[in-house]
C-alpha atoms as a PDB file:
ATOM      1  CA  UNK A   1      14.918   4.693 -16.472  1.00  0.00           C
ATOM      2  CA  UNK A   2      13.228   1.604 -17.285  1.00  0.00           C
ATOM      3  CA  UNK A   3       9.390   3.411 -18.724  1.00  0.00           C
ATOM      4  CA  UNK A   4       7.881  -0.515 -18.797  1.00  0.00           C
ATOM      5  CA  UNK A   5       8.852  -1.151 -15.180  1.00  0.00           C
ATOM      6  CA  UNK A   6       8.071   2.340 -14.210  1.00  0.00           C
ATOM      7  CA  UNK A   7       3.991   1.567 -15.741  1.00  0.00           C
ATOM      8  CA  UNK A   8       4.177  -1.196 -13.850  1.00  0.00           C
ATOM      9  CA  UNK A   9       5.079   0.469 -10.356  1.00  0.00           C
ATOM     10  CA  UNK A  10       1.771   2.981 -11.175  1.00  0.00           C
ATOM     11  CA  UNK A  11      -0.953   0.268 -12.127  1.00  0.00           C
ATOM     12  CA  UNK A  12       0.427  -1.506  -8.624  1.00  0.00           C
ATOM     13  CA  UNK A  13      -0.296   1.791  -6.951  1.00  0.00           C
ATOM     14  CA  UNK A  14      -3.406   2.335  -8.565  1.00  0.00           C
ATOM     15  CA  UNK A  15      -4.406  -0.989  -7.664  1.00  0.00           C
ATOM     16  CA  UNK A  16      -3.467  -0.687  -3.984  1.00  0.00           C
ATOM     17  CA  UNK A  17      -5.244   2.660  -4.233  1.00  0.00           C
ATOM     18  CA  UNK A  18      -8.583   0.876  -5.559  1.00  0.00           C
ATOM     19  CA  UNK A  19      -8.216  -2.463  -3.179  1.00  0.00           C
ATOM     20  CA  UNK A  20      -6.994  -0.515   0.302  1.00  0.00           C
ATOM     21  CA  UNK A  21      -7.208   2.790   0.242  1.00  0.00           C
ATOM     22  CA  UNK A  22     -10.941   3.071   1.353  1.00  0.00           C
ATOM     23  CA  UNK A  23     -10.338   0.853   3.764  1.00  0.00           C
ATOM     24  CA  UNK A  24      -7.449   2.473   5.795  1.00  0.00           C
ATOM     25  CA  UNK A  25      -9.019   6.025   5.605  1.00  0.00           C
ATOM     26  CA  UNK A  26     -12.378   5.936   5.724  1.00  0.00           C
ATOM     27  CA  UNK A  27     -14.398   8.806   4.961  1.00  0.00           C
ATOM     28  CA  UNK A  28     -16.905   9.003   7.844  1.00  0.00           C
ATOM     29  CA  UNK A  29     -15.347   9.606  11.112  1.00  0.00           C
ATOM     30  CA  UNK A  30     -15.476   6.850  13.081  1.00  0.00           C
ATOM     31  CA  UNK A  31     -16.542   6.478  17.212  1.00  0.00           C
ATOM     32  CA  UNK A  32     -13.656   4.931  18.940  1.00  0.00           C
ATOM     33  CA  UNK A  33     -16.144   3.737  21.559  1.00  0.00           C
ATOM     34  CA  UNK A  34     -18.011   1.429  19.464  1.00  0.00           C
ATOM     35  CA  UNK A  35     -14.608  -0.195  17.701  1.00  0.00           C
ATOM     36  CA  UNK A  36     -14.228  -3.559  18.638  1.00  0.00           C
ATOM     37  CA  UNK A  37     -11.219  -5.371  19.111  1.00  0.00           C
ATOM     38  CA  UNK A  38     -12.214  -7.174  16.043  1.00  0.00           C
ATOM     39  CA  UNK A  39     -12.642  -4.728  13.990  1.00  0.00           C
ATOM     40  CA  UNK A  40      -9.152  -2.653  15.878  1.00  0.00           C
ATOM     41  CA  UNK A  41      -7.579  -5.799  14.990  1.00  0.00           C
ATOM     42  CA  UNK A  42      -9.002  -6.046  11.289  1.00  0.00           C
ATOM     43  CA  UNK A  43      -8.140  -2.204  10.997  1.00  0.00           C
ATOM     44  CA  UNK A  44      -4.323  -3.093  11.917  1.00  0.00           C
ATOM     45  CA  UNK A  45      -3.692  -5.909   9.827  1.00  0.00           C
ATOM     46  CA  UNK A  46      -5.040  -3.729   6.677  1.00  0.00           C
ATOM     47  CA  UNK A  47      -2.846  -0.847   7.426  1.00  0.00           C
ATOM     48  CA  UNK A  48      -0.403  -2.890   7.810  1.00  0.00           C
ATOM     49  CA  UNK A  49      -0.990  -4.607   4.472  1.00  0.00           C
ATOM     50  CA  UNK A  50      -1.283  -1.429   3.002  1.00  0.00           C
ATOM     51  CA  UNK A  51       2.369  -0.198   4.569  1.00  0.00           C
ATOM     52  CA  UNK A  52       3.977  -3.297   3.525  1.00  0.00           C
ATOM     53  CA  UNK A  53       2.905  -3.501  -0.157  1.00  0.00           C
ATOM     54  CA  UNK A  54       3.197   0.405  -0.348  1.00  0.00           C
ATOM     55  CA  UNK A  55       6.952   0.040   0.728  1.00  0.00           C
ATOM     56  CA  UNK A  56       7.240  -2.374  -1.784  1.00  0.00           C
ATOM     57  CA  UNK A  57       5.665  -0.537  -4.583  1.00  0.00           C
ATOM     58  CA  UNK A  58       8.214   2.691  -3.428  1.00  0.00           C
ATOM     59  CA  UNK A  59      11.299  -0.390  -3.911  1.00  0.00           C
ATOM     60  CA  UNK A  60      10.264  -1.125  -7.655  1.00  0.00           C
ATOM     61  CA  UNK A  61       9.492   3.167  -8.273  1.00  0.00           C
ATOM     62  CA  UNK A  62      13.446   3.520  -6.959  1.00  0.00           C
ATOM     63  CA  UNK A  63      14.460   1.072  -8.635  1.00  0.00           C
ATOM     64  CA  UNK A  64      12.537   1.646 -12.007  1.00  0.00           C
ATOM     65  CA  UNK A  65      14.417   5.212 -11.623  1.00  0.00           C
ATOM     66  CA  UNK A  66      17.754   4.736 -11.228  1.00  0.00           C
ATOM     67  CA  UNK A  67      17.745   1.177 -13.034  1.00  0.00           C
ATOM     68  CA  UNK A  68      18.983  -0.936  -9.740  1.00  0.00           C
ATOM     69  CA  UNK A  69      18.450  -4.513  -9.057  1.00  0.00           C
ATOM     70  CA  UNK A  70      18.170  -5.178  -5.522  1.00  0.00           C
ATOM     71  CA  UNK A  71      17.842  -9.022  -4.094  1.00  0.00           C
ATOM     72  CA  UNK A  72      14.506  -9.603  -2.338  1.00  0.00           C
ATOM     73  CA  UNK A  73      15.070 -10.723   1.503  1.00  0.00           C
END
């Protein structure tokens, strides 16, 4: 287990946490009525920035674990 990558896989996550996290689950409940499809849109593409980078973040934490070197696609 590589404990430098492994530090570095958790301040990623704690940095998505602090950047996205709000953002894709916000704490008020929210009227579907009044969402936009601006603001649906804008909801999407965060989650879906959130998924992505999260799914990367996972990769490294494997990774970091078991001491593999995939090649990025």
């Amino acid at each position: 287990m590589d404990v430098t990558k492994l530090k570095h896989v958790y301040d990623r996550l704690d940095l998505l946490d602090d950047r996205l996290t709000h953002r894709v689950r916000p704490r008020q409940p929210v009227n579907m009525g009044r969402l936009t499809p601006q603001l649906m849109e804008e909801r999407v593409k965060t989650l879906s920035e959130y998924t992505v980078e999260l799914k990367e973040i996972v990769r490294e934490l494997v990774e970091s674990l078991v001491g593999l070197q995939t090649p990025r696609a």
